[in-house]
N, C-alpha and C. Protein backbone atom coordinates (compact mmCIF):
# COMPACT_ATOMS: atom_id res chain seq x y z
N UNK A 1 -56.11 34.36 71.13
CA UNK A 1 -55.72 35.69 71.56
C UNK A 1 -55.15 35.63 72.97
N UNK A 2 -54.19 36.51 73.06
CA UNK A 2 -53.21 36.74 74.27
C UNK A 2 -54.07 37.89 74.91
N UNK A 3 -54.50 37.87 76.46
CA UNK A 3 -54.46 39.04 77.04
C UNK A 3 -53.82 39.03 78.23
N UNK A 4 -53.45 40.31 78.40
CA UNK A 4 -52.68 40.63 79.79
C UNK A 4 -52.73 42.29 80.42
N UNK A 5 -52.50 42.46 81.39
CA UNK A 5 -52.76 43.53 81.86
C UNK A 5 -51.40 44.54 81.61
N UNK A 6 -51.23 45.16 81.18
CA UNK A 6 -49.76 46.01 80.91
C UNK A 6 -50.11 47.49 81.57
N UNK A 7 -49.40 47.64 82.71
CA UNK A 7 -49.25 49.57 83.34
C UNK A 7 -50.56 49.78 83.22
N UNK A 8 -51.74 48.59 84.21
CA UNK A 8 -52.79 49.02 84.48
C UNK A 8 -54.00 48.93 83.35
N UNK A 9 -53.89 48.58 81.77
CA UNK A 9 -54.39 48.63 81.11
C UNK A 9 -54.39 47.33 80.73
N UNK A 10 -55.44 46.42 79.82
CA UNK A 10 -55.14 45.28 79.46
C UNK A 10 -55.14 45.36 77.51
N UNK A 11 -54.09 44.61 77.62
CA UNK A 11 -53.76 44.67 76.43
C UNK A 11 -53.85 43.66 75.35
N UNK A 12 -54.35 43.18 74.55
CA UNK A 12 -54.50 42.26 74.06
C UNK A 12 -53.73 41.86 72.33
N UNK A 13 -53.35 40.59 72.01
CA UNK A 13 -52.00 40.67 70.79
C UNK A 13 -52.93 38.71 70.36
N UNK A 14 -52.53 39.10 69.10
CA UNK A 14 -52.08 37.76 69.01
C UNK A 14 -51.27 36.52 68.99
N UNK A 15 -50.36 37.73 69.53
CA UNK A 15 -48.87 36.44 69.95
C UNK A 15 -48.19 36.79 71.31
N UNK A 16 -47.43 36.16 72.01
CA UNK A 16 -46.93 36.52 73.42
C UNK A 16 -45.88 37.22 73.29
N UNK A 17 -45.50 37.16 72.17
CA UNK A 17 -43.58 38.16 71.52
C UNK A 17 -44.28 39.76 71.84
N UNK A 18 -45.55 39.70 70.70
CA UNK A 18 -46.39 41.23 71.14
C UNK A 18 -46.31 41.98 72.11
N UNK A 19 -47.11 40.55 73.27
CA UNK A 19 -47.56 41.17 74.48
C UNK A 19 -46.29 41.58 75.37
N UNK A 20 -45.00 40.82 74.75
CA UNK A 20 -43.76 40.90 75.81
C UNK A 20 -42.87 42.52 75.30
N UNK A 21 -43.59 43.08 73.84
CA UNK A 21 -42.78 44.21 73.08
C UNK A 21 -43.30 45.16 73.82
N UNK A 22 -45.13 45.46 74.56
CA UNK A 22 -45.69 46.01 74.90
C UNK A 22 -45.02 46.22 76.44
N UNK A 23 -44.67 44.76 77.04
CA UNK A 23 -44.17 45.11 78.73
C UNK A 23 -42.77 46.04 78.76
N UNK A 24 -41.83 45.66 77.76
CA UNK A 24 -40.94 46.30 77.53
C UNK A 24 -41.17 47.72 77.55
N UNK A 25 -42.12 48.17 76.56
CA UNK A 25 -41.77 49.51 76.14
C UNK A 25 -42.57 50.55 77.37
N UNK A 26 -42.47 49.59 78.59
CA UNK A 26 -43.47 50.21 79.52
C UNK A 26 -42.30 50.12 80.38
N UNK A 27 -41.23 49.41 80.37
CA UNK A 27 -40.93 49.30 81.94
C UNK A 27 -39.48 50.69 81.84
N UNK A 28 -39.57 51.37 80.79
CA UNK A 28 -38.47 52.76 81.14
C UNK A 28 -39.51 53.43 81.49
N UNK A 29 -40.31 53.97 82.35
CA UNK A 29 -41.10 54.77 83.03
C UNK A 29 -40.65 54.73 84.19
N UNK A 30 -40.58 55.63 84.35
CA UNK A 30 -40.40 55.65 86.40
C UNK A 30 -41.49 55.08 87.35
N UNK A 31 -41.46 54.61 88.46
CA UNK A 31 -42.22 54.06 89.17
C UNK A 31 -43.55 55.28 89.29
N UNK A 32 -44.67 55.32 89.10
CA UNK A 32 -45.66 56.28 88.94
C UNK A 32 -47.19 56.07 89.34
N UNK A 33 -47.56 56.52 89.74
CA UNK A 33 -49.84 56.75 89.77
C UNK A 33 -49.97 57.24 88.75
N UNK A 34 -51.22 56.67 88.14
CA UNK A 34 -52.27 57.90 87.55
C UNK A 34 -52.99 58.30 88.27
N UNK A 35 -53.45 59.87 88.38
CA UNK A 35 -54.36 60.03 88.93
C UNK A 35 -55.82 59.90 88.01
N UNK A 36 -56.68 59.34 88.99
CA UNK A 36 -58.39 59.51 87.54
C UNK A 36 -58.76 60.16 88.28
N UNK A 37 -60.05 60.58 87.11
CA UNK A 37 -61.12 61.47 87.60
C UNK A 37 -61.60 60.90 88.40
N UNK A 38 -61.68 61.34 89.74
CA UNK A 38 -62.83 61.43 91.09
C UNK A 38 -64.16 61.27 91.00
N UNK A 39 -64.51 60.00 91.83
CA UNK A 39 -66.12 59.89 92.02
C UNK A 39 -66.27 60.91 92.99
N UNK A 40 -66.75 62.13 92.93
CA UNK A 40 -66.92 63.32 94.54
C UNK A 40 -68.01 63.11 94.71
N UNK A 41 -69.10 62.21 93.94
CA UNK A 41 -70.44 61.57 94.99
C UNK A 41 -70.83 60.49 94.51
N UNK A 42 -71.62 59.70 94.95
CA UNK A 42 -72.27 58.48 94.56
C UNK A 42 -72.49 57.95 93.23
N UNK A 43 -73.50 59.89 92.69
CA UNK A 43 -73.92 59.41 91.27
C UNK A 43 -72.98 60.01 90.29
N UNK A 44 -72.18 60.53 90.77
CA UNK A 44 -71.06 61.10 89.56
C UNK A 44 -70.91 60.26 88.42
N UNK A 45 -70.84 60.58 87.29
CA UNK A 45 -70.03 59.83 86.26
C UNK A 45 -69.31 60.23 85.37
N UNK A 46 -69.03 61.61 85.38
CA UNK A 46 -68.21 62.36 84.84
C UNK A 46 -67.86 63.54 85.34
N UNK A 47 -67.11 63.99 85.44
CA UNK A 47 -66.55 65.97 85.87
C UNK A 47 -65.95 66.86 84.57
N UNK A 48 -65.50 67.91 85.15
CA UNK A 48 -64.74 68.69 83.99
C UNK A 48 -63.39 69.01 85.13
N UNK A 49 -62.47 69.45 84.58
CA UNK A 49 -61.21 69.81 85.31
C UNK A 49 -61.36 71.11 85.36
N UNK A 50 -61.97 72.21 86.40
CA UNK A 50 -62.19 73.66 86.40
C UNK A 50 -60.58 74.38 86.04
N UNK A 51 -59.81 73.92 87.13
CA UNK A 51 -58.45 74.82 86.95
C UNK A 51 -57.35 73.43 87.84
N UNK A 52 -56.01 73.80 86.89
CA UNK A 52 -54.77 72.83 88.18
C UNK A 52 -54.51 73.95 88.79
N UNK A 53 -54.29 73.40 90.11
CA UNK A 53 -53.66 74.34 91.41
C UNK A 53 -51.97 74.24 91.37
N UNK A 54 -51.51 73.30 90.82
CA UNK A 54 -49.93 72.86 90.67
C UNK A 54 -50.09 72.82 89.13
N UNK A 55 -48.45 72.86 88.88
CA UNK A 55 -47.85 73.00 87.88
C UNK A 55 -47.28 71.83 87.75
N UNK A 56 -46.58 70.82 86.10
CA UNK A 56 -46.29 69.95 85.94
C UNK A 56 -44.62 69.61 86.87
N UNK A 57 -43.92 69.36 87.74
CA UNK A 57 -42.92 69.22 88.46
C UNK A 57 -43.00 70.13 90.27
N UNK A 58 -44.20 70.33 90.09
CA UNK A 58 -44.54 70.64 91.52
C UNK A 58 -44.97 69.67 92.57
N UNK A 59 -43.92 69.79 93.81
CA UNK A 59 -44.17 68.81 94.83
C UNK A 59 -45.87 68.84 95.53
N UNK A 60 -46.24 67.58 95.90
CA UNK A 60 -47.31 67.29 96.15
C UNK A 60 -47.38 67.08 97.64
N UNK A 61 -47.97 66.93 98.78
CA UNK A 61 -48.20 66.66 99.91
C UNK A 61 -49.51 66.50 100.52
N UNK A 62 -49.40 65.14 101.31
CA UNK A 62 -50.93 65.00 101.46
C UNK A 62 -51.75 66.00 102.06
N UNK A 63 -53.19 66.34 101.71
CA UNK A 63 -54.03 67.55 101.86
C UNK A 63 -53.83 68.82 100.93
N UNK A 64 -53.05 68.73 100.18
CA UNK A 64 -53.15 69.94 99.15
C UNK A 64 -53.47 69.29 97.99
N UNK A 65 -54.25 70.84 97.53
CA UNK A 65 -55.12 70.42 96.50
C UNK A 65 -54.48 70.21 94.91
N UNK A 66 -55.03 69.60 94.58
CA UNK A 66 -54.06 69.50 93.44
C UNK A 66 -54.90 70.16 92.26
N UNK A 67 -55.84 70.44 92.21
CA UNK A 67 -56.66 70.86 91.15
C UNK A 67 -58.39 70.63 91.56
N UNK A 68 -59.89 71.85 90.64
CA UNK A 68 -60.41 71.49 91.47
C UNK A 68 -61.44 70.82 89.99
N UNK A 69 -62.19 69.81 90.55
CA UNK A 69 -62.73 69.56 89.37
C UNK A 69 -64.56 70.05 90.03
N UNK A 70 -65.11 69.96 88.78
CA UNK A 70 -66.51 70.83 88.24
C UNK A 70 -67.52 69.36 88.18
N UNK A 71 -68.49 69.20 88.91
CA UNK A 71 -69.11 68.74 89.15
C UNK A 71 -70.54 69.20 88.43
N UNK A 72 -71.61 68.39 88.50
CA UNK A 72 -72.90 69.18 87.96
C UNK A 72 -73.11 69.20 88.77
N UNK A 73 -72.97 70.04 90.29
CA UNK A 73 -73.67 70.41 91.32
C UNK A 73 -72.63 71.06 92.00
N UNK A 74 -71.50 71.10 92.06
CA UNK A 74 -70.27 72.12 92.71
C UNK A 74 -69.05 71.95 92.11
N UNK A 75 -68.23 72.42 92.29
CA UNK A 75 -67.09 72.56 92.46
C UNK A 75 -66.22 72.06 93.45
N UNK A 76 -65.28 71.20 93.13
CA UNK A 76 -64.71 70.63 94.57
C UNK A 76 -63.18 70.74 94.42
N UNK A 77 -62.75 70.61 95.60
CA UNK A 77 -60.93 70.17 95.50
C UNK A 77 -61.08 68.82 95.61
N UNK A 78 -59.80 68.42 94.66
CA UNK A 78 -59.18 67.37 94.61
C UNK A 78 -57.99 67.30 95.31
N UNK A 79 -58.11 66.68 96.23
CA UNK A 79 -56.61 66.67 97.20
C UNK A 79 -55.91 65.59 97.60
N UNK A 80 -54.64 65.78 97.69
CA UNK A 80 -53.40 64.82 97.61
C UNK A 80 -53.90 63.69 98.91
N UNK A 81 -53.51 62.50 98.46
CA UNK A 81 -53.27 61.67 99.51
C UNK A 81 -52.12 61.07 100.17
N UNK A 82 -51.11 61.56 98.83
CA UNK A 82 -49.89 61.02 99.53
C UNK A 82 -48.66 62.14 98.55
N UNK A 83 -47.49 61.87 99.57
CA UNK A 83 -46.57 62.48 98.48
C UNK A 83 -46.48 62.06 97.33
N UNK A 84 -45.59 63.09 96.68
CA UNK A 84 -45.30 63.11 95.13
C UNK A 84 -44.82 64.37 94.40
N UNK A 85 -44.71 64.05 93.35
CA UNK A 85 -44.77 65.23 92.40
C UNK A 85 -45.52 64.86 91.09
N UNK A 86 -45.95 66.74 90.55
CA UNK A 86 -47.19 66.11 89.42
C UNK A 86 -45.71 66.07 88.43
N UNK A 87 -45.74 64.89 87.56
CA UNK A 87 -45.08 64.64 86.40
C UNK A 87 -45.95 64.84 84.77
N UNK A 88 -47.18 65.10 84.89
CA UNK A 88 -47.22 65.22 83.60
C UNK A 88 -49.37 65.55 83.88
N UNK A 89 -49.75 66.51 83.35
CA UNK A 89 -51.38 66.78 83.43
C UNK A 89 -51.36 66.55 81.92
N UNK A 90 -52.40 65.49 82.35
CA UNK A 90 -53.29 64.72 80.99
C UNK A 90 -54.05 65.23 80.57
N UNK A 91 -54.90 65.93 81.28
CA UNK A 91 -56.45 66.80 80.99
C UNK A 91 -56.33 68.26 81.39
N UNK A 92 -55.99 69.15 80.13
CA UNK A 92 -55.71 70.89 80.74
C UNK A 92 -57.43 71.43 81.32
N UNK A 93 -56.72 72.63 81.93
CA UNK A 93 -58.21 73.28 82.48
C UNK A 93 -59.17 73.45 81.44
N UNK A 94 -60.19 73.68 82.27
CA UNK A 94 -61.43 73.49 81.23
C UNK A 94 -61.71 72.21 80.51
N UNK A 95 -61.09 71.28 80.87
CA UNK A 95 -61.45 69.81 80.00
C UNK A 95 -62.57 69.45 80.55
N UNK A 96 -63.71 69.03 79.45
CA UNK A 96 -65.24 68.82 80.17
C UNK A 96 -65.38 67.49 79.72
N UNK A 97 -66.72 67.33 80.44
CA UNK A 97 -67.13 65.66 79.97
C UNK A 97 -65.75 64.42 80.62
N UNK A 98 -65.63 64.66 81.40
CA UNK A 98 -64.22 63.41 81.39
C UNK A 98 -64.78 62.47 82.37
N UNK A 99 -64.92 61.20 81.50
CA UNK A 99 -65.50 59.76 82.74
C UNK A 99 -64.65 59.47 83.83
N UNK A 100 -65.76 59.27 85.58
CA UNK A 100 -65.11 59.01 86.32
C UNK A 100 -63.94 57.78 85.85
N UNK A 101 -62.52 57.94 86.70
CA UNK A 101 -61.90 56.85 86.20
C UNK A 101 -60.90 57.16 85.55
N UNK A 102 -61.50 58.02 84.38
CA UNK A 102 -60.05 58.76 83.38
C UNK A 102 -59.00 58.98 83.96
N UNK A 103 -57.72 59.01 83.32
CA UNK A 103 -56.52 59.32 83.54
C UNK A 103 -56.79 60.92 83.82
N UNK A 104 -56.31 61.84 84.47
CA UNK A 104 -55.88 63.25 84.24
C UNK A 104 -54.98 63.43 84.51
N UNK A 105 -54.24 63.05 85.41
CA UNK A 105 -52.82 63.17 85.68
C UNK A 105 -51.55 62.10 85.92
N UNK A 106 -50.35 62.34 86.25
CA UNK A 106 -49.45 61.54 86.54
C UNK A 106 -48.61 61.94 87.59
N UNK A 107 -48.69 61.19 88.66
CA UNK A 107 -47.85 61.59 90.26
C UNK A 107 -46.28 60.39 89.97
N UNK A 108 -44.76 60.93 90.14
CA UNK A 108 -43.86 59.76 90.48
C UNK A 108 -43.51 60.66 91.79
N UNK A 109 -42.93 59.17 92.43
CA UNK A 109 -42.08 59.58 94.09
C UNK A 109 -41.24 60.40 93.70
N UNK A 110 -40.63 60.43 93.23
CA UNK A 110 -39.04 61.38 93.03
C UNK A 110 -39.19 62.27 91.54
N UNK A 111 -38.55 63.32 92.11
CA UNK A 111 -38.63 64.52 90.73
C UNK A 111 -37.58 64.32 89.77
């Protein structure tokens, strides 16, 4: 077995033609982050997404919030660290149970 890491994920094939169909069909994406779900304390291991504060093609700037997620003990903002724009929310409001780590969103440099 072949493994390799493909756009952050590892992917595994039994042949290298596979693993090379998989890099391909990754590299027409625009240069991009995911955003995951937020550790907002120590023992976190999951949140819910309460509400997005931005809309999918809305510019991002560091310190604004981008959405706030639901904690079992508060409510918090999630806020930008760097520019961007949101290109695509993975997890709509009200999405519960989501492991720290998860994908919820997608930030690229340019709109």
């Amino acid at each position: 077995r072949h493994i390799q890491r493909v756009g952050g994920a590892l992917v595994r094939s039994r042949s290298p033609l596979r693993l090379q169909m998989h890099r391909l069909s990754f590299s027409s994406y625009p240069a991009h982050q995911i955003l995951p779900m937020p550790a907002l304390s120590p023992t976190m291991v999951q949140g819910n997404v309460a509400q997005w504060m931005l809309k999918e093609g809305d510019e991002i700037e560091p310190g604004s919030v981008i959405c706030e997620i639901e904690t079992d003990k508060a409510t918090v903002d999630f806020e930008a660290q760097d520019d961007g724009f949101l290109a695509k929310i993975l997890q709509l409001d009200g999405a519960k149970d989501i492991p720290v780590g998860q994908p919820i969103g997608v930030v690229v440099e340019e709109k």
